[in-house]
PDB file of N, CA and C in Angstrom:
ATOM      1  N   UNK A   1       0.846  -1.165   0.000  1.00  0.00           N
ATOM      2  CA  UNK A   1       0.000   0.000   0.000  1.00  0.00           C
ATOM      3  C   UNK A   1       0.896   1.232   0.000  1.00  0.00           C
ATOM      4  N   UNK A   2       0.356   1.983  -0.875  1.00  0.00           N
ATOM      5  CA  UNK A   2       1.615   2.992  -0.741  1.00  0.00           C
ATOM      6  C   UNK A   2       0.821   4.468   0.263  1.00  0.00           C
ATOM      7  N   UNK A   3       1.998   5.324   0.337  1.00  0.00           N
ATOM      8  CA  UNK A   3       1.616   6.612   1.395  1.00  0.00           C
ATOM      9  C   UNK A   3       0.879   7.349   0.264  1.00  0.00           C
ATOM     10  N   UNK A   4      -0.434   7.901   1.581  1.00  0.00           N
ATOM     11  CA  UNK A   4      -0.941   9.022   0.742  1.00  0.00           C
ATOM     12  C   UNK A   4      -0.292  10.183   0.655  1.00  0.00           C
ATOM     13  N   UNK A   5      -0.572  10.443  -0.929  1.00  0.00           N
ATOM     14  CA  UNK A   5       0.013  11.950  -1.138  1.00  0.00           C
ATOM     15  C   UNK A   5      -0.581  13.011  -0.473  1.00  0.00           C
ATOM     16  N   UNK A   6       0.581  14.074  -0.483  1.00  0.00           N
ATOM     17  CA  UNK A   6       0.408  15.412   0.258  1.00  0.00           C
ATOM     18  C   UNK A   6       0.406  16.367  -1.271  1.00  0.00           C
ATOM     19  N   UNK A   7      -1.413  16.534  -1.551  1.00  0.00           N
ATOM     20  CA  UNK A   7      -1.118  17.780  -2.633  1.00  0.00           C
ATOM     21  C   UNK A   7      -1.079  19.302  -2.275  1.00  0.00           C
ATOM     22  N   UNK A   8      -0.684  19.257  -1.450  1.00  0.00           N
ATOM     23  CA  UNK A   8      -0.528  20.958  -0.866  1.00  0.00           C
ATOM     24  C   UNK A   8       0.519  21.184  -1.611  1.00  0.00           C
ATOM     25  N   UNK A   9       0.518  22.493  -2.388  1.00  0.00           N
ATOM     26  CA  UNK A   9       1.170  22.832  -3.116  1.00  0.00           C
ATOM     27  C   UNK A   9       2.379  23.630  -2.023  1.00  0.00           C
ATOM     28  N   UNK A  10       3.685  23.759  -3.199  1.00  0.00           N
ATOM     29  CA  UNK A  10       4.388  24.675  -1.601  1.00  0.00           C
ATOM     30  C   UNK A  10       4.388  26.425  -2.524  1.00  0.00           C
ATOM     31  N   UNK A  11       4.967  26.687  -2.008  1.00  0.00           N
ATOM     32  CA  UNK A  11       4.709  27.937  -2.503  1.00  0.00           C
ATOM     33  C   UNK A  11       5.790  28.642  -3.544  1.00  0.00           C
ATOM     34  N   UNK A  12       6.781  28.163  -3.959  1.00  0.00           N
ATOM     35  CA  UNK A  12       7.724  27.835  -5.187  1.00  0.00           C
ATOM     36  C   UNK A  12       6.618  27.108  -6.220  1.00  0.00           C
ATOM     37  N   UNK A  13       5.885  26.201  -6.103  1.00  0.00           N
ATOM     38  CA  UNK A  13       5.167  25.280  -7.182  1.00  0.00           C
ATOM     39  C   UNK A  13       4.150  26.043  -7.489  1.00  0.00           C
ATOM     40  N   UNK A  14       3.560  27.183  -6.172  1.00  0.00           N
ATOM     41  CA  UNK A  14       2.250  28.231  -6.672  1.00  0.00           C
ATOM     42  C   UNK A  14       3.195  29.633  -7.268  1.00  0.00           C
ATOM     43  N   UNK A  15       4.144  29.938  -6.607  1.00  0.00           N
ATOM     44  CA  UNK A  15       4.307  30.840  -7.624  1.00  0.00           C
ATOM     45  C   UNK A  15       4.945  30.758  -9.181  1.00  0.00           C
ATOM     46  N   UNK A  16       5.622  29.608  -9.255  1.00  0.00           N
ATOM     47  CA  UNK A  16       5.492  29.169 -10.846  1.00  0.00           C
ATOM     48  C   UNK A  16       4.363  28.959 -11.353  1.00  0.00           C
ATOM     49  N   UNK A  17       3.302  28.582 -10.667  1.00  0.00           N
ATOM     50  CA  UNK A  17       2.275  28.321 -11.971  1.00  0.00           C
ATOM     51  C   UNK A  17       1.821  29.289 -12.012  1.00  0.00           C
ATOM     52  N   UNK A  18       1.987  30.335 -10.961  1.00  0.00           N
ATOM     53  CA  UNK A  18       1.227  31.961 -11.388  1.00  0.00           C
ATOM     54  C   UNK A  18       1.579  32.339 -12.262  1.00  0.00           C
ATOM     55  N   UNK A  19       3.376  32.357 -12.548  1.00  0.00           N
ATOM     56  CA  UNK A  19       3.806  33.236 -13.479  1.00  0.00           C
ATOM     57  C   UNK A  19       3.672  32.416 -14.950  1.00  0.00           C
ATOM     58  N   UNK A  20       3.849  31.366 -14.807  1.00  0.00           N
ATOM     59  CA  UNK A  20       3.073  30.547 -15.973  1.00  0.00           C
ATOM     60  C   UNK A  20       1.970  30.856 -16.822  1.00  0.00           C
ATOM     61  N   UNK A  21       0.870  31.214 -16.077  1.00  0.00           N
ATOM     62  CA  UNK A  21      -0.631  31.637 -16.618  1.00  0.00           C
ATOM     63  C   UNK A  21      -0.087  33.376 -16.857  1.00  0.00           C
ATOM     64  N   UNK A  22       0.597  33.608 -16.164  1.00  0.00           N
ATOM     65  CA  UNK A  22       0.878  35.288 -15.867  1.00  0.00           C
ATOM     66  C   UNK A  22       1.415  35.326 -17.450  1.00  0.00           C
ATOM     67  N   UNK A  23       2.129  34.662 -17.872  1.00  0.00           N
ATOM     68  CA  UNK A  23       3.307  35.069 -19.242  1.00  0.00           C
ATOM     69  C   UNK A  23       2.633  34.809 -20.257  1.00  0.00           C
ATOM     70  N   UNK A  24       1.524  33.904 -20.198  1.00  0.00           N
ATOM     71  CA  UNK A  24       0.606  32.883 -21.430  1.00  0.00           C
ATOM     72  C   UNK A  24      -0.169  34.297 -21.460  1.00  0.00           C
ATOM     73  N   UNK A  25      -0.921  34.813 -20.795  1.00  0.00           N
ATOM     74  CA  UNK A  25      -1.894  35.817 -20.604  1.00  0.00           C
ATOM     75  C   UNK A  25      -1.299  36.595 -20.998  1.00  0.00           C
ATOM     76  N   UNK A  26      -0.272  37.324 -20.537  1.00  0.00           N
ATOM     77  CA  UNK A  26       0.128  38.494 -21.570  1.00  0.00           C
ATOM     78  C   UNK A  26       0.541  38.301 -22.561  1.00  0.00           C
ATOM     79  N   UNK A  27       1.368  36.685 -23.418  1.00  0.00           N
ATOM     80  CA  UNK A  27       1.804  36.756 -24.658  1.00  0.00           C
ATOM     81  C   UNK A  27       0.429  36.421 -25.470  1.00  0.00           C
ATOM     82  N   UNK A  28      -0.861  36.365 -24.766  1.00  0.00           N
ATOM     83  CA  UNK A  28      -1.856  36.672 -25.877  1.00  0.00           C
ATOM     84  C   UNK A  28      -2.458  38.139 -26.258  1.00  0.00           C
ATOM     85  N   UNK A  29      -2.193  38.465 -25.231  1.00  0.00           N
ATOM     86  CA  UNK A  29      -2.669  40.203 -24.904  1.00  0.00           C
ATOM     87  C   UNK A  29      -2.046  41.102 -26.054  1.00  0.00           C
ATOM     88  N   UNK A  30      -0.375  40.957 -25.804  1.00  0.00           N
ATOM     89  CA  UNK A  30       0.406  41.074 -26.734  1.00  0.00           C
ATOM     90  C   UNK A  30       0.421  40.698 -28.186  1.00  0.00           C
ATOM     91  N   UNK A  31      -0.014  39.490 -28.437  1.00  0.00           N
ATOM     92  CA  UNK A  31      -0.401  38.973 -29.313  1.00  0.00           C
ATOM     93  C   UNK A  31      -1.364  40.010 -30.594  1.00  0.00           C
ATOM     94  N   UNK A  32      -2.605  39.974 -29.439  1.00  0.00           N
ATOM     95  CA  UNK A  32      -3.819  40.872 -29.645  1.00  0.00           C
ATOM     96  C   UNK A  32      -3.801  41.764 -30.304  1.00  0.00           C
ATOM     97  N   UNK A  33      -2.993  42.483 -29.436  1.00  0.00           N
ATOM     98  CA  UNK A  33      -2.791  44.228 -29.644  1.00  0.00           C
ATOM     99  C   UNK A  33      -2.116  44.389 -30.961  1.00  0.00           C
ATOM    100  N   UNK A  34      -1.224  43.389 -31.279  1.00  0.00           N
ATOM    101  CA  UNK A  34      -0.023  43.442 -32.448  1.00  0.00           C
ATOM    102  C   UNK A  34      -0.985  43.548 -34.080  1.00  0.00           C
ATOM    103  N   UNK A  35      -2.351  42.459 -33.614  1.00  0.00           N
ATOM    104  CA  UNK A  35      -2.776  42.136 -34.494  1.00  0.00           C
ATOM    105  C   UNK A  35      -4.213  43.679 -35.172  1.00  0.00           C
ATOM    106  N   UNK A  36      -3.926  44.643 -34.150  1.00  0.00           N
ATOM    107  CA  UNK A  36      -5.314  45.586 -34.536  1.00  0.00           C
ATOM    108  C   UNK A  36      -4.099  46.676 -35.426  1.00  0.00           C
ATOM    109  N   UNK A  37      -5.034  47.531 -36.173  1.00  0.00           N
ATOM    110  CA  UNK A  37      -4.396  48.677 -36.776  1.00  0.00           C
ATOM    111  C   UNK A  37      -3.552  49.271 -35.640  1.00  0.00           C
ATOM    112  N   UNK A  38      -2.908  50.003 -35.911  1.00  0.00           N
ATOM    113  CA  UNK A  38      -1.586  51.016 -35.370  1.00  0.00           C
ATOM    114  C   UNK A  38      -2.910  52.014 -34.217  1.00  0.00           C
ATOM    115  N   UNK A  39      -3.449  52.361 -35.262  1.00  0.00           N
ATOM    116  CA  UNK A  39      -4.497  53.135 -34.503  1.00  0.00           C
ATOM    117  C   UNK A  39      -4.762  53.016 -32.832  1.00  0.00           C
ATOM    118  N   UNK A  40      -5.563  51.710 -33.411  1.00  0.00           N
ATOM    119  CA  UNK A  40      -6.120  51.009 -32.105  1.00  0.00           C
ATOM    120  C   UNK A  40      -5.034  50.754 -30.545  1.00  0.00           C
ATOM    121  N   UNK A  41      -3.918  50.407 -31.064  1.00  0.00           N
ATOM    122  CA  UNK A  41      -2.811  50.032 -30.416  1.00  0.00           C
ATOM    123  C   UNK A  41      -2.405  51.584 -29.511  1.00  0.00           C
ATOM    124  N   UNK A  42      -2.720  50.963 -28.210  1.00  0.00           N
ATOM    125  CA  UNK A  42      -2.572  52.299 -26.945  1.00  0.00           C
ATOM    126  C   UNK A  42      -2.756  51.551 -25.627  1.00  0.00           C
ATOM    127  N   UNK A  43      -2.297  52.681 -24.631  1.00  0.00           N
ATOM    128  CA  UNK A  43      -2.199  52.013 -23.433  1.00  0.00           C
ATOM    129  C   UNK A  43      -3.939  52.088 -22.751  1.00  0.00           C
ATOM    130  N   UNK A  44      -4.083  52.700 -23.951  1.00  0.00           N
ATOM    131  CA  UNK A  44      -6.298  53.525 -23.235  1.00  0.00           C
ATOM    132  C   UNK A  44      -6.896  51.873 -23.570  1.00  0.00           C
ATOM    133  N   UNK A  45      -6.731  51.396 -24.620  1.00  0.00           N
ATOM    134  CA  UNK A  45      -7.074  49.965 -25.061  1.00  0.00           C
ATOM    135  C   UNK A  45      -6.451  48.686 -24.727  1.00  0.00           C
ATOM    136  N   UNK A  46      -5.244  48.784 -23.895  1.00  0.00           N
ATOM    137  CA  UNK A  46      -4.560  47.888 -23.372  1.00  0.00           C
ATOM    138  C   UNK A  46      -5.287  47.627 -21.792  1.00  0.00           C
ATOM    139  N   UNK A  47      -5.400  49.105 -21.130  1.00  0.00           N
ATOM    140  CA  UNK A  47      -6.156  48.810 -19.907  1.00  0.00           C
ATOM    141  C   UNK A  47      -7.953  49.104 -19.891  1.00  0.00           C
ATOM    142  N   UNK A  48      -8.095  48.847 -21.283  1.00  0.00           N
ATOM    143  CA  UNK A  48      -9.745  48.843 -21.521  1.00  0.00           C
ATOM    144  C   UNK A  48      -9.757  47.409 -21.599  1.00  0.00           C
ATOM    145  N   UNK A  49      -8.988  46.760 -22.127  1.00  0.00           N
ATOM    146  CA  UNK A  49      -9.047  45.121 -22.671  1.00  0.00           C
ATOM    147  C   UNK A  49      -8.742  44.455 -20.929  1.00  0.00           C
ATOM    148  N   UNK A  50      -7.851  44.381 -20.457  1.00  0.00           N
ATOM    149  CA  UNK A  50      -7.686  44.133 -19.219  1.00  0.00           C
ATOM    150  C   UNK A  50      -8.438  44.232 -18.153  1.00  0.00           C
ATOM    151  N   UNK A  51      -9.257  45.458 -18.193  1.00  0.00           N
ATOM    152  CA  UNK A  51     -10.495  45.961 -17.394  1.00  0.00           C
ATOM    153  C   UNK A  51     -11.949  44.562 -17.725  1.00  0.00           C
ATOM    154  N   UNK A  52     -11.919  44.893 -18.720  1.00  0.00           N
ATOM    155  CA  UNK A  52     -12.852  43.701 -19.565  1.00  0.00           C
ATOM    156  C   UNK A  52     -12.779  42.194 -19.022  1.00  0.00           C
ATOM    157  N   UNK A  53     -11.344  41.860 -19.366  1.00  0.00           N
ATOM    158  CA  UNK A  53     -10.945  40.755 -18.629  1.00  0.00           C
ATOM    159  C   UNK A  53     -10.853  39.984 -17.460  1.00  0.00           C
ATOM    160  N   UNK A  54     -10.970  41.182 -16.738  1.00  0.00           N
ATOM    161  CA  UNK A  54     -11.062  41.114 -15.082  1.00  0.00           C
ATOM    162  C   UNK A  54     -12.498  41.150 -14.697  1.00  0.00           C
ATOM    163  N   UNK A  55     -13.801  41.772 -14.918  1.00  0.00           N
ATOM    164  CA  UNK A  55     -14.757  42.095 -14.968  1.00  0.00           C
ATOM    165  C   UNK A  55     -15.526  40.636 -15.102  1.00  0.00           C
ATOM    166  N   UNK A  56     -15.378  40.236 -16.410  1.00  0.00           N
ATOM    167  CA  UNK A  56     -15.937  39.096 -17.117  1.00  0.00           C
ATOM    168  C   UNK A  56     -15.222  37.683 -15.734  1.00  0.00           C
ATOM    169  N   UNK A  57     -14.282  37.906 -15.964  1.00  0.00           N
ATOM    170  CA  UNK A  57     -13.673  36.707 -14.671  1.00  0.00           C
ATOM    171  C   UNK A  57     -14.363  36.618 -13.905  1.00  0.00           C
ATOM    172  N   UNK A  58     -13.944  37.654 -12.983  1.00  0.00           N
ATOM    173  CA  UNK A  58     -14.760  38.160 -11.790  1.00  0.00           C
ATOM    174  C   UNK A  58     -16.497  37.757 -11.601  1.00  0.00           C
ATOM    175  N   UNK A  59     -16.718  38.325 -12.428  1.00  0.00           N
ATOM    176  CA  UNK A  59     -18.411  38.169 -12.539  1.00  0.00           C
ATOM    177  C   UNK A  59     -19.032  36.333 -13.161  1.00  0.00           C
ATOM    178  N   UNK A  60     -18.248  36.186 -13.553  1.00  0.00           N
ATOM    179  CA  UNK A  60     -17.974  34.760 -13.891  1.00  0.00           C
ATOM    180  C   UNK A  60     -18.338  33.696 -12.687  1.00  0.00           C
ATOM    181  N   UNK A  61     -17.187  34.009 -11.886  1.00  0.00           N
ATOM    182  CA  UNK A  61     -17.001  33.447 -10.641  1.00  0.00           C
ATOM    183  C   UNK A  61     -18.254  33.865  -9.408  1.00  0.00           C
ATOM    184  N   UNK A  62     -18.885  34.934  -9.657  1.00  0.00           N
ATOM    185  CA  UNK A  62     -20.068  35.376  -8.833  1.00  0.00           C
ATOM    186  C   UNK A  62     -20.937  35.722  -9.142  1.00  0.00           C
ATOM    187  N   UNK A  63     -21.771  35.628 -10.343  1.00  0.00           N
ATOM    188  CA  UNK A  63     -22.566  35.911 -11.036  1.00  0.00           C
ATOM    189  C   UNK A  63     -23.847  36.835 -10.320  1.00  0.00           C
ATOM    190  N   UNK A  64     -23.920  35.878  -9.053  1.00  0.00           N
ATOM    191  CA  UNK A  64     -25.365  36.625  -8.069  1.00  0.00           C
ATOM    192  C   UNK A  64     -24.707  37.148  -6.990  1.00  0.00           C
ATOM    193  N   UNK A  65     -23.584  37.318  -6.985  1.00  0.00           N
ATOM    194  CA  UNK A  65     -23.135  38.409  -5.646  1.00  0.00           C
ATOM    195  C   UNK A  65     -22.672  39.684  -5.561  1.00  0.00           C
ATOM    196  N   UNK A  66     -22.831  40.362  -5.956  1.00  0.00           N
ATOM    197  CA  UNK A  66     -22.025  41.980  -6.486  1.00  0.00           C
ATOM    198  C   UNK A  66     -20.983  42.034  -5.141  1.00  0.00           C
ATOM    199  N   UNK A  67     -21.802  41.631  -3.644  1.00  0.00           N
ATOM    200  CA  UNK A  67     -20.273  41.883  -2.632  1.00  0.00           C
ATOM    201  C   UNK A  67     -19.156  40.908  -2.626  1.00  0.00           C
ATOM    202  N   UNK A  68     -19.247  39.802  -3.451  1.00  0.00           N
ATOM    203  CA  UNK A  68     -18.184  38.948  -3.584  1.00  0.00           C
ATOM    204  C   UNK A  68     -17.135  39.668  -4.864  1.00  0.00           C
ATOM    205  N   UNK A  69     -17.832  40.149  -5.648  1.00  0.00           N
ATOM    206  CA  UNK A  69     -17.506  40.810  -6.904  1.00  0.00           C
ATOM    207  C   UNK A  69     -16.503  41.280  -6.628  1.00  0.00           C
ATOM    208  N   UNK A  70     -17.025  42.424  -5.481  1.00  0.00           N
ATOM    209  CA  UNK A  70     -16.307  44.009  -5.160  1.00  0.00           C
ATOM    210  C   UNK A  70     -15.121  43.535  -4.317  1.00  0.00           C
ATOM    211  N   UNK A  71     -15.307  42.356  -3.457  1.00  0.00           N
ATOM    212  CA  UNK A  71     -14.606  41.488  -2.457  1.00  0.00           C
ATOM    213  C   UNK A  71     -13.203  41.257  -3.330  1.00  0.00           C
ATOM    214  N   UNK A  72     -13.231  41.003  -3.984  1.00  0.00           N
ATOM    215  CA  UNK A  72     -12.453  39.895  -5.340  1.00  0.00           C
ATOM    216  C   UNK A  72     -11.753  41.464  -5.966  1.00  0.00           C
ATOM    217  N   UNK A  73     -12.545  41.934  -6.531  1.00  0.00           N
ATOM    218  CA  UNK A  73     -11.589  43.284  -7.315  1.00  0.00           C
ATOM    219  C   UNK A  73     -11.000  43.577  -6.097  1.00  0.00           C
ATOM    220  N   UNK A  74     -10.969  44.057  -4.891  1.00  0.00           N
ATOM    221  CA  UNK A  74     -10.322  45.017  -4.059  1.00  0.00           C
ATOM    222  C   UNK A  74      -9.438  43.856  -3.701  1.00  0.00           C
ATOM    223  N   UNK A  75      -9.206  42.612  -3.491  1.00  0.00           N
ATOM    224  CA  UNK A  75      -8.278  41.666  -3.656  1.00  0.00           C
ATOM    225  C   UNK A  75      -7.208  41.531  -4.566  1.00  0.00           C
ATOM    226  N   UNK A  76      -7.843  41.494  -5.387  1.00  0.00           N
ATOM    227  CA  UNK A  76      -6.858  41.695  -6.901  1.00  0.00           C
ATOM    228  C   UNK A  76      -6.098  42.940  -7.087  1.00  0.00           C
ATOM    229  N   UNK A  77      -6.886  44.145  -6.604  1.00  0.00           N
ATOM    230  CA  UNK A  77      -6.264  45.049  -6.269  1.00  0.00           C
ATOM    231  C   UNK A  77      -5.312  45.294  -5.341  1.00  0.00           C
ATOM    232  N   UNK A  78      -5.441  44.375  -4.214  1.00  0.00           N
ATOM    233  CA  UNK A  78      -4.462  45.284  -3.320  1.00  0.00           C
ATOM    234  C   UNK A  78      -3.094  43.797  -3.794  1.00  0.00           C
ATOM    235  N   UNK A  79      -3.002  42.804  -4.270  1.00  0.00           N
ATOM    236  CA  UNK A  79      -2.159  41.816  -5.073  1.00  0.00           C
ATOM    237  C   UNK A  79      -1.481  42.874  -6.277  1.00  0.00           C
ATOM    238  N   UNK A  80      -2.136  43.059  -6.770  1.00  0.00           N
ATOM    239  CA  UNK A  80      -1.882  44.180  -7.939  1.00  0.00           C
ATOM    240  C   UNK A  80      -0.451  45.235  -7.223  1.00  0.00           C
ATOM    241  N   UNK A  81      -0.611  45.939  -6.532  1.00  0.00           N
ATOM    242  CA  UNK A  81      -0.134  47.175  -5.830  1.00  0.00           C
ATOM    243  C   UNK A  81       0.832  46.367  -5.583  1.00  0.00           C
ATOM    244  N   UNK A  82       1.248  45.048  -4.687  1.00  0.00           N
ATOM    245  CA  UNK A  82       1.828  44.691  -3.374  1.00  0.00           C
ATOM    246  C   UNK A  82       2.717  44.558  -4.705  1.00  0.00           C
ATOM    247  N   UNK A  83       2.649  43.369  -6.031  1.00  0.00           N
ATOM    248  CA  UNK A  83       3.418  42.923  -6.799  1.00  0.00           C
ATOM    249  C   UNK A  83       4.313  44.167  -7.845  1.00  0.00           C
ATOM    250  N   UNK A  84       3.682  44.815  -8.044  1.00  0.00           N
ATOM    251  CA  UNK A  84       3.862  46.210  -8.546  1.00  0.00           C
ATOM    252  C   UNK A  84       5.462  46.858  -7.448  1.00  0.00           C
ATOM    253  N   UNK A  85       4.997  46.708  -6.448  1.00  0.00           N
ATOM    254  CA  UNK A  85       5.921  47.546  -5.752  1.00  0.00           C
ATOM    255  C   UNK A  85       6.952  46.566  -5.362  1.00  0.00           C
ATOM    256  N   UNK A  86       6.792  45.032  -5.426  1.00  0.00           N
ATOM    257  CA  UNK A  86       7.793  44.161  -5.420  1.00  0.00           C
ATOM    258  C   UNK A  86       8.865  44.316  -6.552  1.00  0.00           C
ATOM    259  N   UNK A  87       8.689  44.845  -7.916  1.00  0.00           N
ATOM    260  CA  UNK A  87       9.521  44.874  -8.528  1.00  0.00           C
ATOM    261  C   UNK A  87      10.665  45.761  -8.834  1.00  0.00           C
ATOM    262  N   UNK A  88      11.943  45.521  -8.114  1.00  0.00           N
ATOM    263  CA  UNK A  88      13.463  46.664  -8.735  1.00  0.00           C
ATOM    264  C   UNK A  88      12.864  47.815  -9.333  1.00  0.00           C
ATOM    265  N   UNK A  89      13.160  48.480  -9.307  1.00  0.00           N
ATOM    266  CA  UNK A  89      12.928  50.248  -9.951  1.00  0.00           C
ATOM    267  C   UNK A  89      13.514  49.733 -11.505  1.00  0.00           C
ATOM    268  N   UNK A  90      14.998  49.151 -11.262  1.00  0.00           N
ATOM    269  CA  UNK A  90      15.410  49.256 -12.745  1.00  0.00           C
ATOM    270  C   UNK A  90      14.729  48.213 -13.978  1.00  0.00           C
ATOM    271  N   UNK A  91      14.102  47.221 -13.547  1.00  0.00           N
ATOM    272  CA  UNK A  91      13.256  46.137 -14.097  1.00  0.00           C
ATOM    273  C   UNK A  91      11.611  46.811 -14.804  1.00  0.00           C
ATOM    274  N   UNK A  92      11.319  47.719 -13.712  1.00  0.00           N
ATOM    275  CA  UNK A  92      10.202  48.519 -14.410  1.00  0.00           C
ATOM    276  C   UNK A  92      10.046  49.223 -15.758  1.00  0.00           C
ATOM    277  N   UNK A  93       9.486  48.504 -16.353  1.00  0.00           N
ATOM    278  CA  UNK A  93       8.985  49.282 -17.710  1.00  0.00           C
ATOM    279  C   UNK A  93       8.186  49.832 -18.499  1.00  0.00           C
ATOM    280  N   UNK A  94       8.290  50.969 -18.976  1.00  0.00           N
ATOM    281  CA  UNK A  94       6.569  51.190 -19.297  1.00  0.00           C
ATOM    282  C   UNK A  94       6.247  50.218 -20.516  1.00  0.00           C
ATOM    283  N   UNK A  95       4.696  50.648 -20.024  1.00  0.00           N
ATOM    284  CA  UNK A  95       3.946  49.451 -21.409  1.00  0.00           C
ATOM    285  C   UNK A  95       3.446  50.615 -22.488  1.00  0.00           C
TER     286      UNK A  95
END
């Protein structure tokens, strides 16, 4: 009989698969953007598309709760900020 597994992830194995989905997600984003006229291509439509993205998730996941909604954005938000300010000054780049 063998030992049961321990699937608790550790937290090296969760933050690779974050940045995993993290790099796939933006090399489609990127992708995206490459593919509209010159026009279209801006940072007003980069964080309109993203806004969209988050929204649709979000609401996805809670369809009948607007305070889980708001729960979840101000989550994502304050993840957002914390990771933001985790990164070197010199690594920062604009988009």
């Amino acid at each position: 009989m063998s030992a049961p597994q321990n699937d608790a992830l550790t937290a090296e194995e969760y933050s690779k698969a974050m940045n995993f989905v993290g790099q796939h997600l933006l090399s489609a984003l990127q992708q995206s953007v490459e593919q509209l006229p010159k026009p279209l291509r801006s940072r007003q439509l980069v964080a309109q598309a993203l806004s969209a993205f988050l929204t649709n998730t979000i609401y996805k996941q809670y369809p009948d709760n607007q305070d889980a909604c708001q729960y979840m954005l101000d989550e994502i938000t304050k993840l957002v900020k914390a990771q933001l300010n985790s990164i070197p000054q010199a690594q920062k780049v604009e988009v």
